[in-house]
C-alpha atoms as a PDB file:
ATOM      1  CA  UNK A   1      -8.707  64.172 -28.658  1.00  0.00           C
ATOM      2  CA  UNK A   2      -8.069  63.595 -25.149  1.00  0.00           C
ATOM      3  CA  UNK A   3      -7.368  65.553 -22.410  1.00  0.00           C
ATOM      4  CA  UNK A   4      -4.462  67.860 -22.781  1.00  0.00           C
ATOM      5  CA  UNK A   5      -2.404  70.656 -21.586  1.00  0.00           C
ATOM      6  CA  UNK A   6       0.614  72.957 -21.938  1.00  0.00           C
ATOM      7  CA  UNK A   7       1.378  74.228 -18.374  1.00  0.00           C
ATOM      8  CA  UNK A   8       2.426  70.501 -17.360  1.00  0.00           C
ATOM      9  CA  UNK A   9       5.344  68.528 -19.511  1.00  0.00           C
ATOM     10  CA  UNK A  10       6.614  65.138 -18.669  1.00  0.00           C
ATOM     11  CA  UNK A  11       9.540  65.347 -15.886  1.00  0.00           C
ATOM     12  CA  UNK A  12      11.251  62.300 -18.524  1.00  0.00           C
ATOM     13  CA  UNK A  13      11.665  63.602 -21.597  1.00  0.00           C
ATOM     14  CA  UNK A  14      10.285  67.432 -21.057  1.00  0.00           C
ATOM     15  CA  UNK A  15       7.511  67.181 -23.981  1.00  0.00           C
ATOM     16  CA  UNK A  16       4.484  69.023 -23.232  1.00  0.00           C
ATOM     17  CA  UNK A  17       2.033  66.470 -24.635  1.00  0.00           C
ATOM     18  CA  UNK A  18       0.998  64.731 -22.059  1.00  0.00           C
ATOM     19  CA  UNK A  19      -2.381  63.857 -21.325  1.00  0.00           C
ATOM     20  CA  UNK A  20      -4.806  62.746 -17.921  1.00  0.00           C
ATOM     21  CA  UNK A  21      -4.406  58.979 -17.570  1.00  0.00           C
ATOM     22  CA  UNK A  22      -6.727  56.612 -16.386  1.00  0.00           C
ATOM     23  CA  UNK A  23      -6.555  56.370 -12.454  1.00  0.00           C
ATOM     24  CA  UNK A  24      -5.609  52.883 -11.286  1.00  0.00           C
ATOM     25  CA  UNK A  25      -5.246  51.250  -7.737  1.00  0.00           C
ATOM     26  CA  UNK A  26      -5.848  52.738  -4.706  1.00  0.00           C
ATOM     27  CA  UNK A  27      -3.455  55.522  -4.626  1.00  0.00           C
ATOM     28  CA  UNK A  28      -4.433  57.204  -7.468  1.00  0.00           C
ATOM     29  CA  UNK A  29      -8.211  57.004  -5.966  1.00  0.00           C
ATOM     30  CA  UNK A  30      -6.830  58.913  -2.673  1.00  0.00           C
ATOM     31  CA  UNK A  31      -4.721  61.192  -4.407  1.00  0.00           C
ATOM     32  CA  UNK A  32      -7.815  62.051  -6.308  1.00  0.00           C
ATOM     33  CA  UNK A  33      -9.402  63.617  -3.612  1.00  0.00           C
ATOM     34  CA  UNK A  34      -6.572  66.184  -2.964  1.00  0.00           C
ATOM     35  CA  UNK A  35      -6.647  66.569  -7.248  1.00  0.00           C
ATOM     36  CA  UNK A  36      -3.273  65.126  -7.739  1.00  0.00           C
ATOM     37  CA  UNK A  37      -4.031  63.039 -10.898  1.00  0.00           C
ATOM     38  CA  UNK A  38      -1.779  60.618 -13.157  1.00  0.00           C
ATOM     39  CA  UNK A  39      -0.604  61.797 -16.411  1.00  0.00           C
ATOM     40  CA  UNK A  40       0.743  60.131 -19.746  1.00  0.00           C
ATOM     41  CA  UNK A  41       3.163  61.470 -22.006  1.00  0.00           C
ATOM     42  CA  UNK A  42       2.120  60.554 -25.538  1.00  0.00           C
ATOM     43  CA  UNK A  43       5.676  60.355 -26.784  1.00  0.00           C
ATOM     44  CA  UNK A  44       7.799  58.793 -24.155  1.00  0.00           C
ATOM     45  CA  UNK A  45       4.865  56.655 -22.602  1.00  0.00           C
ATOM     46  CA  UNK A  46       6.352  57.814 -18.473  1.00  0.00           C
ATOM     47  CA  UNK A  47       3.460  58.452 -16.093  1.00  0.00           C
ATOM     48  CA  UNK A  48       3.765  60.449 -13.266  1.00  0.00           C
ATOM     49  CA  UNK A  49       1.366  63.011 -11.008  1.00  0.00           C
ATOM     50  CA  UNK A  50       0.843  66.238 -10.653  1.00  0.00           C
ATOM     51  CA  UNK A  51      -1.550  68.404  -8.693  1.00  0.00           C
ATOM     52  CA  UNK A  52      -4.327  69.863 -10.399  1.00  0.00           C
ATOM     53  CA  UNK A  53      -5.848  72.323  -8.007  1.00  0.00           C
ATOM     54  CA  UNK A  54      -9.812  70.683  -9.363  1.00  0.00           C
ATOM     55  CA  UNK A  55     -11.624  68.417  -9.505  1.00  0.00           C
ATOM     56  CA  UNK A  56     -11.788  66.314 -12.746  1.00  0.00           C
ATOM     57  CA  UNK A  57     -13.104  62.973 -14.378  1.00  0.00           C
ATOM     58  CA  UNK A  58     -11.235  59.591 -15.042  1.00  0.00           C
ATOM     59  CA  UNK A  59     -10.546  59.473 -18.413  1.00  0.00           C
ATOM     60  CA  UNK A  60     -11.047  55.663 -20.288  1.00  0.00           C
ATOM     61  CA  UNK A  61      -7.483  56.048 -22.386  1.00  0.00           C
ATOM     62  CA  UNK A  62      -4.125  56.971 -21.624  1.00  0.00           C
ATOM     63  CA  UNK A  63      -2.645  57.620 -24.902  1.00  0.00           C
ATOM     64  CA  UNK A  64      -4.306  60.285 -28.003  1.00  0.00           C
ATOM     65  CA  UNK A  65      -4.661  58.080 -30.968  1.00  0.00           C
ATOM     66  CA  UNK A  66      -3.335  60.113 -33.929  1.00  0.00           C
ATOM     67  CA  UNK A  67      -5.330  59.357 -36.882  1.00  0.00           C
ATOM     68  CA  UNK A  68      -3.336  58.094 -40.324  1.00  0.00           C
ATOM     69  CA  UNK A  69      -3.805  56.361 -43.215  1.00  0.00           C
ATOM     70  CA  UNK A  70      -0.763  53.827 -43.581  1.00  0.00           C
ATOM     71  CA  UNK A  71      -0.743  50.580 -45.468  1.00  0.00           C
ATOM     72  CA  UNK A  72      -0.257  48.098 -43.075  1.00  0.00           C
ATOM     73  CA  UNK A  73       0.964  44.206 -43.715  1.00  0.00           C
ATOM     74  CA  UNK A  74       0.893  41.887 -40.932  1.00  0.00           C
ATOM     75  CA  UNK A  75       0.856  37.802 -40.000  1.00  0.00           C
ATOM     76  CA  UNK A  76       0.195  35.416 -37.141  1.00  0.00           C
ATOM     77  CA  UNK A  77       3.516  35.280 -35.188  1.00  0.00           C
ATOM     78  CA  UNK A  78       6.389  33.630 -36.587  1.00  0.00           C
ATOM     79  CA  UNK A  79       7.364  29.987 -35.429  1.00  0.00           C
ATOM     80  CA  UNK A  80      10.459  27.951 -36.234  1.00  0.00           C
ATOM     81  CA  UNK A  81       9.117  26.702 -40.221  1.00  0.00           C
ATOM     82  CA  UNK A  82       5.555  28.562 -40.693  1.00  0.00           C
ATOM     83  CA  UNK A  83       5.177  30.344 -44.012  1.00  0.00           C
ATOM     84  CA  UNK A  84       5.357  33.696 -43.945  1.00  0.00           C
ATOM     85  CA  UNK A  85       1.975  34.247 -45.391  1.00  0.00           C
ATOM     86  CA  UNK A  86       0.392  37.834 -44.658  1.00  0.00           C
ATOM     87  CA  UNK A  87      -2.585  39.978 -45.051  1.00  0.00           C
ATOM     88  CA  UNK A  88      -3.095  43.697 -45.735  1.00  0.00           C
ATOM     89  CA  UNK A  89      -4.680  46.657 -44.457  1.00  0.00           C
ATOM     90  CA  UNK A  90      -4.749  50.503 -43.604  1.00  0.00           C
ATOM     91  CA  UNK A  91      -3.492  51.639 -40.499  1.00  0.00           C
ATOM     92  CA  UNK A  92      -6.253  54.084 -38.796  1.00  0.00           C
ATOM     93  CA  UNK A  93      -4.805  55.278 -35.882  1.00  0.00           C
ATOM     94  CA  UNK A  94      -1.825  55.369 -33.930  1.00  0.00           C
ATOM     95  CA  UNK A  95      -0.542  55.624 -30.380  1.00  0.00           C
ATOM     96  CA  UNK A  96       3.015  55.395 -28.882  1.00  0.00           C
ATOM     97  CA  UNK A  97       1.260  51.574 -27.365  1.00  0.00           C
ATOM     98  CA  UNK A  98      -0.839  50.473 -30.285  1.00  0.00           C
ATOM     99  CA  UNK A  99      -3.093  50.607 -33.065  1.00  0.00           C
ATOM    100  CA  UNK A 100      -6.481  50.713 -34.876  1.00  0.00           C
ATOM    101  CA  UNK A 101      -6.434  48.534 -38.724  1.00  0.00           C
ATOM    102  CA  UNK A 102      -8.710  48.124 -41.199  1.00  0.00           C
ATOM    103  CA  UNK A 103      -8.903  44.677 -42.945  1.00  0.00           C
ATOM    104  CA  UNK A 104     -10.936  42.115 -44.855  1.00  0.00           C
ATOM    105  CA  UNK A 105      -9.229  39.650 -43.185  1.00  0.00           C
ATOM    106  CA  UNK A 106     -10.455  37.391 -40.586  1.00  0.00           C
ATOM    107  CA  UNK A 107      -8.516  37.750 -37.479  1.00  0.00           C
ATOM    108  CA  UNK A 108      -8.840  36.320 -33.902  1.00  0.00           C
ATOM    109  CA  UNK A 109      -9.172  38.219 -30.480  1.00  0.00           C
ATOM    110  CA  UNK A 110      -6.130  37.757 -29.057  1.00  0.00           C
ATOM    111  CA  UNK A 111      -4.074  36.067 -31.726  1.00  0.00           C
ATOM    112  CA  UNK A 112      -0.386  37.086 -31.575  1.00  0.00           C
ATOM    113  CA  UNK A 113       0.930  39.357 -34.694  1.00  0.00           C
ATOM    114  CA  UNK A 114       4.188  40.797 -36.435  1.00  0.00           C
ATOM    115  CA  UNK A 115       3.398  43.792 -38.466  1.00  0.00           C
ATOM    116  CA  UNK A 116       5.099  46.398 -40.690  1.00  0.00           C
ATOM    117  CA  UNK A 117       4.326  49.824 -41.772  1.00  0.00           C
ATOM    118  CA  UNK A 118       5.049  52.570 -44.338  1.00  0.00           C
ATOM    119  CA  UNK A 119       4.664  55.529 -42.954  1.00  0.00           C
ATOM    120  CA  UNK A 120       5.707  57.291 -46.488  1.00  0.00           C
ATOM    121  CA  UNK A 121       6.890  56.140 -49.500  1.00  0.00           C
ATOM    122  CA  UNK A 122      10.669  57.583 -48.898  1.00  0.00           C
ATOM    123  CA  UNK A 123      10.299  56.073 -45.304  1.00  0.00           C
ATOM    124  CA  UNK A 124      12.039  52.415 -44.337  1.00  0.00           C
ATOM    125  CA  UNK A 125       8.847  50.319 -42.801  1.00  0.00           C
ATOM    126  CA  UNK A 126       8.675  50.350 -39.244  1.00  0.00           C
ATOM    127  CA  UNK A 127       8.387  46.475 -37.932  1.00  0.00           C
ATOM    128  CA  UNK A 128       6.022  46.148 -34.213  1.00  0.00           C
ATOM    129  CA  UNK A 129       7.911  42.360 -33.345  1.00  0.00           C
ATOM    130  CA  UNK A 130       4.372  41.473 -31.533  1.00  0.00           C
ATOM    131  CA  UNK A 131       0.882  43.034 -31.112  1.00  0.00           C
ATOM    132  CA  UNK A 132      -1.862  41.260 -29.399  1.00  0.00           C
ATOM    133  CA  UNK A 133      -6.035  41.813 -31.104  1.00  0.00           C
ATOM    134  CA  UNK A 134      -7.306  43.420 -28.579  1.00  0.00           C
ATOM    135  CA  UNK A 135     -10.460  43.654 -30.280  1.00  0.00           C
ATOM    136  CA  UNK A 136     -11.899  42.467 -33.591  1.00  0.00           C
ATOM    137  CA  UNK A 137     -15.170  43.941 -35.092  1.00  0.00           C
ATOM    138  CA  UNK A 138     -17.078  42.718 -37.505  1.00  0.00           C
ATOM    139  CA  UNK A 139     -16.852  45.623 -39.253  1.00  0.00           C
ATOM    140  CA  UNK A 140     -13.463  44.880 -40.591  1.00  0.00           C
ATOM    141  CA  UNK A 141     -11.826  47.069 -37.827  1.00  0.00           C
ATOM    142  CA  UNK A 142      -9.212  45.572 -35.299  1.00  0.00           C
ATOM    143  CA  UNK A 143      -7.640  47.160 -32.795  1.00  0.00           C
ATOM    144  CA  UNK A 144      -4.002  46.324 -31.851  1.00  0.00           C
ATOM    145  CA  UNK A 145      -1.584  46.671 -28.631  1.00  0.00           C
ATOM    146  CA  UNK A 146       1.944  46.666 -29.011  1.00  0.00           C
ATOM    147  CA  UNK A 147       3.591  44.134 -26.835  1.00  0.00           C
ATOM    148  CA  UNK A 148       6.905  43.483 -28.450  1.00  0.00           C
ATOM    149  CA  UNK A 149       8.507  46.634 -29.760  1.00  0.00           C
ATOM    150  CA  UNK A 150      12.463  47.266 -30.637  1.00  0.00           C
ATOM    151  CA  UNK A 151      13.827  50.350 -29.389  1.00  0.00           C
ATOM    152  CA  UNK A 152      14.708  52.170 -32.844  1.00  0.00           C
ATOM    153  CA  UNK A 153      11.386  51.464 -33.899  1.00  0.00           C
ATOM    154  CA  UNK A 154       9.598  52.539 -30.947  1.00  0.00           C
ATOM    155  CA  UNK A 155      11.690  56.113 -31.236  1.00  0.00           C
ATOM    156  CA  UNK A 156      10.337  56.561 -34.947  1.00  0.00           C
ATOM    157  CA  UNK A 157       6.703  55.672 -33.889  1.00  0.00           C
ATOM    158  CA  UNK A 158       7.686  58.848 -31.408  1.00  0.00           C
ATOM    159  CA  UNK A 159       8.602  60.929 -33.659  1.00  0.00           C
ATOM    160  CA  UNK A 160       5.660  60.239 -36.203  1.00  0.00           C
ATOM    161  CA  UNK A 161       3.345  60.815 -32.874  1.00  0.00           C
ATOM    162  CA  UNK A 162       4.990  64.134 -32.141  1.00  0.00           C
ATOM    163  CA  UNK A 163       4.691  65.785 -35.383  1.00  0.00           C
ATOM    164  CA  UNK A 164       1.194  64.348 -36.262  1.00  0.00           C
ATOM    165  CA  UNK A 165      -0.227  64.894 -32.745  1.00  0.00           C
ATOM    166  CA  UNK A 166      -1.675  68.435 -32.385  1.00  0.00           C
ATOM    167  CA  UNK A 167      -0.362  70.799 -30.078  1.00  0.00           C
ATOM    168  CA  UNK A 168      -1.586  71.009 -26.558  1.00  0.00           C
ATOM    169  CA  UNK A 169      -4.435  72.817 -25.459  1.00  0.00           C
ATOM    170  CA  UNK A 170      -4.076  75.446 -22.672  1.00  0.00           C
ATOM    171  CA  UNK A 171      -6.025  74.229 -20.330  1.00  0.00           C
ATOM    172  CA  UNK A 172      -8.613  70.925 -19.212  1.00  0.00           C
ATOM    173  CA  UNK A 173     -12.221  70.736 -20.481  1.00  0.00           C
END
């Protein structure tokens, strides 16, 4: 898991899981040296700075992937009169901004997707209106960003986040 703690919550939504995100652009590089760093909250996605007090290093991700083990259906993106013609798979991980599949089926770096998941069996699927392949291995793994996301459904991929991602740790490794 990434980097974590529990003395710092989001000032949006007041959730302690929030992680070190990836410094971008100039200002984060000069607020670096005086250890104010950029944070990501897992669940509401805001990022926002804080001061550290130490030095640390620039982490590649700013979202925890939780790992599950969803079935997963998804197909190229829908134009006016295409057949709805989709392939399966097993949902591997999870973030609030994407996702890792597994799949036997042949699919194209980025190739626009719709894609549903079942998240139990009592559970309504959850629908992601666009994700772009961000990368495709040939090892049957392909790795997913959201781009397209409804509201509702982005609040239930939240929820799943906060109850599957574990608690924070008290302090940076």
């Amino acid at each position: 898991m990434g980097r974590t703690t529990s003395n710092i919550t989001c000032p949006t939504c007041h959730a302690a899981k929030v992680r070190l995100a990836a410094r971008k652009g100039l200002s984060d590089a000069l607020l670096g040296g005086f250890t104010i760093y950029p944070f990501r909250c897992q669940l509401c996605a805001d990022r926002f700075r804080k001061f550290l007090g130490r030095r640390t290093l620039n982490p590649r991700r700013s979202f925890d992937r939780v790992d599950v083990s969803f079935p997963v259906w998804f197909r190229p993106r829908r134009t006016p009169g295409s057949p709805r013609l989709g392939q399966e798979g097993v949902m591997e991980n999870l973030s609030i901004r994407g996702c890792r599949v597994r799949t036997s089926a042949l699919v194209i770096l980025g190739s626009r997707l719709e894609l549903e998941f079942q998240y139990s069996n009592d559970s309504l699927p959850i629908t992601i209106a666009e994700a772009v392949v961000r990368s495709s291995g040939g090892d049957g793994m392909v790795g997913l960003r959201f781009t397209r996301l409804h509201r509702g459904e982005e609040r239930r991929i939240r929820r799943i986040i906060d109850v599957w991602l574990p608690e924070p740790i008290s302090s940076y490794i």
